[in-house]
Protein backbone atom coordinates (compact mmCIF):
# COMPACT_ATOMS: atom_id res chain seq x y z
CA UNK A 1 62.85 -12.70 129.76
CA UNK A 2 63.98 -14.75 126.93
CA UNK A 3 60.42 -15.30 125.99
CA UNK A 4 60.22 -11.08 125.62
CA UNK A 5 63.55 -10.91 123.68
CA UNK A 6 62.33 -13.32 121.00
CA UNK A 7 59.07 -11.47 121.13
CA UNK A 8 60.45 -8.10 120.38
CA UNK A 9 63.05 -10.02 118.10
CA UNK A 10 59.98 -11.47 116.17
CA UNK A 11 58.57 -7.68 116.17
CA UNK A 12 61.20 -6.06 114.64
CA UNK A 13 61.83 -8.35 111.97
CA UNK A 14 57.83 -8.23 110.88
CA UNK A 15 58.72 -4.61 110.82
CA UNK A 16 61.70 -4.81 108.54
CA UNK A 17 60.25 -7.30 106.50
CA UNK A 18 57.03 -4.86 106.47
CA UNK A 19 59.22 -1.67 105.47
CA UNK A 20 60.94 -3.81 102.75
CA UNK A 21 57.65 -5.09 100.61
CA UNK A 22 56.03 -1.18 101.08
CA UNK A 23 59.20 0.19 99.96
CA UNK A 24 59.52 -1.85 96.83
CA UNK A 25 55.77 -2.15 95.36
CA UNK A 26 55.62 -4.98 93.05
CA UNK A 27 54.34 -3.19 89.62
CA UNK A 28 51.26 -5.54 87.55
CA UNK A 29 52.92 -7.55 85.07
CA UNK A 30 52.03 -6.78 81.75
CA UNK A 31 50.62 -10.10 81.30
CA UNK A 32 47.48 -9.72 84.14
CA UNK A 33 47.11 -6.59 82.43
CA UNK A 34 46.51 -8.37 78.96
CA UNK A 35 44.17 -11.11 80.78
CA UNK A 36 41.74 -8.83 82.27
CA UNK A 37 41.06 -6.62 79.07
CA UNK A 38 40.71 -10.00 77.33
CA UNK A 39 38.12 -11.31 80.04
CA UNK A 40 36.57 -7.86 79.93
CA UNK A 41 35.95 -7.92 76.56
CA UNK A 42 34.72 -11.93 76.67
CA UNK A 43 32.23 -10.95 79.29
CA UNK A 44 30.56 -7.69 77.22
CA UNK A 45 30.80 -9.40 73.79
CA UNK A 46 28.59 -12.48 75.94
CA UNK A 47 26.18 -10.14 77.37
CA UNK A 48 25.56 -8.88 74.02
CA UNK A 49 24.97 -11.80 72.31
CA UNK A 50 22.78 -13.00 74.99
CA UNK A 51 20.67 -10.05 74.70
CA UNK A 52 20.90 -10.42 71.20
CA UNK A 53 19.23 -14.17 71.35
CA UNK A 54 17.04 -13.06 74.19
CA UNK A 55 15.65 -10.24 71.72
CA UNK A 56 15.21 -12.83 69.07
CA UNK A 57 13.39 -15.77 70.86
CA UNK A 58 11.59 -13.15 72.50
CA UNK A 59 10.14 -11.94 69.21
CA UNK A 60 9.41 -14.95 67.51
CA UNK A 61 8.10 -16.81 70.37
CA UNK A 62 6.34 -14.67 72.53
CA UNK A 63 3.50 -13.94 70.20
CA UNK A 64 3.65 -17.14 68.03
CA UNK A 65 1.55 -15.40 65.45
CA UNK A 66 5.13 -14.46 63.67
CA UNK A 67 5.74 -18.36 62.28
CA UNK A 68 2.27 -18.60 60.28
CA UNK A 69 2.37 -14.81 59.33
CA UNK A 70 4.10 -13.75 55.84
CA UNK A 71 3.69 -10.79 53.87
CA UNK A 72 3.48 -11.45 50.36
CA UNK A 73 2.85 -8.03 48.85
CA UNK A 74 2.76 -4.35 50.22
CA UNK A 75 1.90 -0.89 48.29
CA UNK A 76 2.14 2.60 49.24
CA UNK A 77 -0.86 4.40 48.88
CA UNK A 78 0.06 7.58 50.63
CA UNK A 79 2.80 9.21 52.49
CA UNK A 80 2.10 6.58 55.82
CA UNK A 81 -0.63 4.85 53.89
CA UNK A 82 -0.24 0.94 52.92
CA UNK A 83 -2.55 -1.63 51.30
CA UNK A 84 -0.38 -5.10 52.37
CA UNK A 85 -1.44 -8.71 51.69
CA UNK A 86 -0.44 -11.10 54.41
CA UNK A 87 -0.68 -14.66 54.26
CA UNK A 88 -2.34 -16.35 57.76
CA UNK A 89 -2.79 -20.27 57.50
CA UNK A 90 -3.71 -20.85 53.80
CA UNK A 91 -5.34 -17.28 53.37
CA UNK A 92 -4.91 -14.16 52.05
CA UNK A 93 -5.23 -11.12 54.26
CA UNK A 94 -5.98 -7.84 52.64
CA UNK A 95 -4.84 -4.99 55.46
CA UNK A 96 -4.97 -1.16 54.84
CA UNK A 97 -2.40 -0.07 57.31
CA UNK A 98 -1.65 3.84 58.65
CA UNK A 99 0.12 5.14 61.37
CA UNK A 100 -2.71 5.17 63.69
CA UNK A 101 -4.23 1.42 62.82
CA UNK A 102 -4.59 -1.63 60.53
CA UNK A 103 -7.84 -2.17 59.16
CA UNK A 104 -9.08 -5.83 57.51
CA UNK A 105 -10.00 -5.04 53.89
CA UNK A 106 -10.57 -8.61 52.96
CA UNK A 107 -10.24 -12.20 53.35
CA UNK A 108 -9.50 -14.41 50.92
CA UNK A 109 -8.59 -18.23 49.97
CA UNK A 110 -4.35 -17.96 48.44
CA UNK A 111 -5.48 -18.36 45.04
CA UNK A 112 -4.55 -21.79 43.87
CA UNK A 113 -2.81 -20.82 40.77
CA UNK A 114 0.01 -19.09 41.84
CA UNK A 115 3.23 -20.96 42.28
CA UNK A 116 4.81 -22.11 45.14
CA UNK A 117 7.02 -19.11 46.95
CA UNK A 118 10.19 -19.60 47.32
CA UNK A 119 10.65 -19.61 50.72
CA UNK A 120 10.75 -16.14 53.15
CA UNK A 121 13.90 -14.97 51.47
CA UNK A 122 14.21 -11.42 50.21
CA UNK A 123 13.80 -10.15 47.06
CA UNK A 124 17.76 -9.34 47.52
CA UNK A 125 18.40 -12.72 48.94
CA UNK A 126 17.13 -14.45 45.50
CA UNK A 127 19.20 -12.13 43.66
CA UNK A 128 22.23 -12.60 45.10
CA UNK A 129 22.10 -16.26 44.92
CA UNK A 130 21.14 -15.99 41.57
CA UNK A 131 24.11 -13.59 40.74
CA UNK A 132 26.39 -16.04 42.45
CA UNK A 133 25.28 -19.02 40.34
CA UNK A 134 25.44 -17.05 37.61
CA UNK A 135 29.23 -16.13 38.20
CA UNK A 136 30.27 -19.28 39.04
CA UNK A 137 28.61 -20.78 36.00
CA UNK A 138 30.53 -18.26 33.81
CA UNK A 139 34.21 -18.99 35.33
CA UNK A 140 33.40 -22.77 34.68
CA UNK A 141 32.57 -21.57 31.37
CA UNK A 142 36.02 -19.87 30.74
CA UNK A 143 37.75 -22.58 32.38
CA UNK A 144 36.46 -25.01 30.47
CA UNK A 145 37.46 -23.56 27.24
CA UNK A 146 40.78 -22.14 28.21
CA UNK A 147 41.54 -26.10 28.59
CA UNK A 148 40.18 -26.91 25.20
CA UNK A 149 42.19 -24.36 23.65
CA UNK A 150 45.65 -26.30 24.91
């Protein structure tokens, strides 16, 4: 008998205790709210980037071709008509390219007389740079006699 009263005793206070948590749901802190946006955007701004470098490597090492291949010159000849010179292992590669196919022209040694490229950079690359050393060689310039002047 005692064994049933502390039983049922047992019961009803799970049951109180029960009605007491439903009846006062705890809200989210603001805090866990603030966490999970901040580990939702970690885990998309990874994926991204992963797909970004998984783009890239795919692109430049799947074919392999893409590290010996430059383009050194390219001219439109018609509205989806080019004539481009590629360079391929020390030779020149004369392509006539439309939208349907690339065709070999000719193939020739890189003439010897041409100077050294300077590197893959863009034609906007180069200028940049070159605008930037300009600029800073100008402020040194002002500098330089705004101290003399004192």
């Amino acid at each position: 008998m005692l064994r049933f009263a502390l039983l049922a005793s047992g019961l009803l206070l799970c049951g109180t205790v029960r009605a007491a948590v439903t009846a006062a749901p705890q809200l989210p802190s603001p805090v866990m709210g603030v966490v999970q946006v901040v580990l939702a955007l970690v885990l998309v701004i990874g994926a991204v980037l992963a797909l970004a470098w998984a783009v890239r490597r795919l692109q430049g090492g799947a074919f392999g071709i893409t590290q010996h291949l430059k383009v050194v010159s390219a001219v439109m000849v018609g509205p989806r008509e080019r004539v481009v010179i590629v360079e391929f292992s020390g030779d020149w590669l004369v392509l006539g390219v439309s939208a349907q196919q690339v065709t070999l022209l000719s193939r020739e040694p890189r003439p010897v007389d041409l100077p050294p490229t300077g590197g893959n950079e863009p034609p906007f690359a180069r200028f940049l740079k070159s605008a930037l050393a300009a600029g800073r060689r100008s402020s040194a310039d002002s500098s330089d006699s705004g101290s003399s002047k004192k």
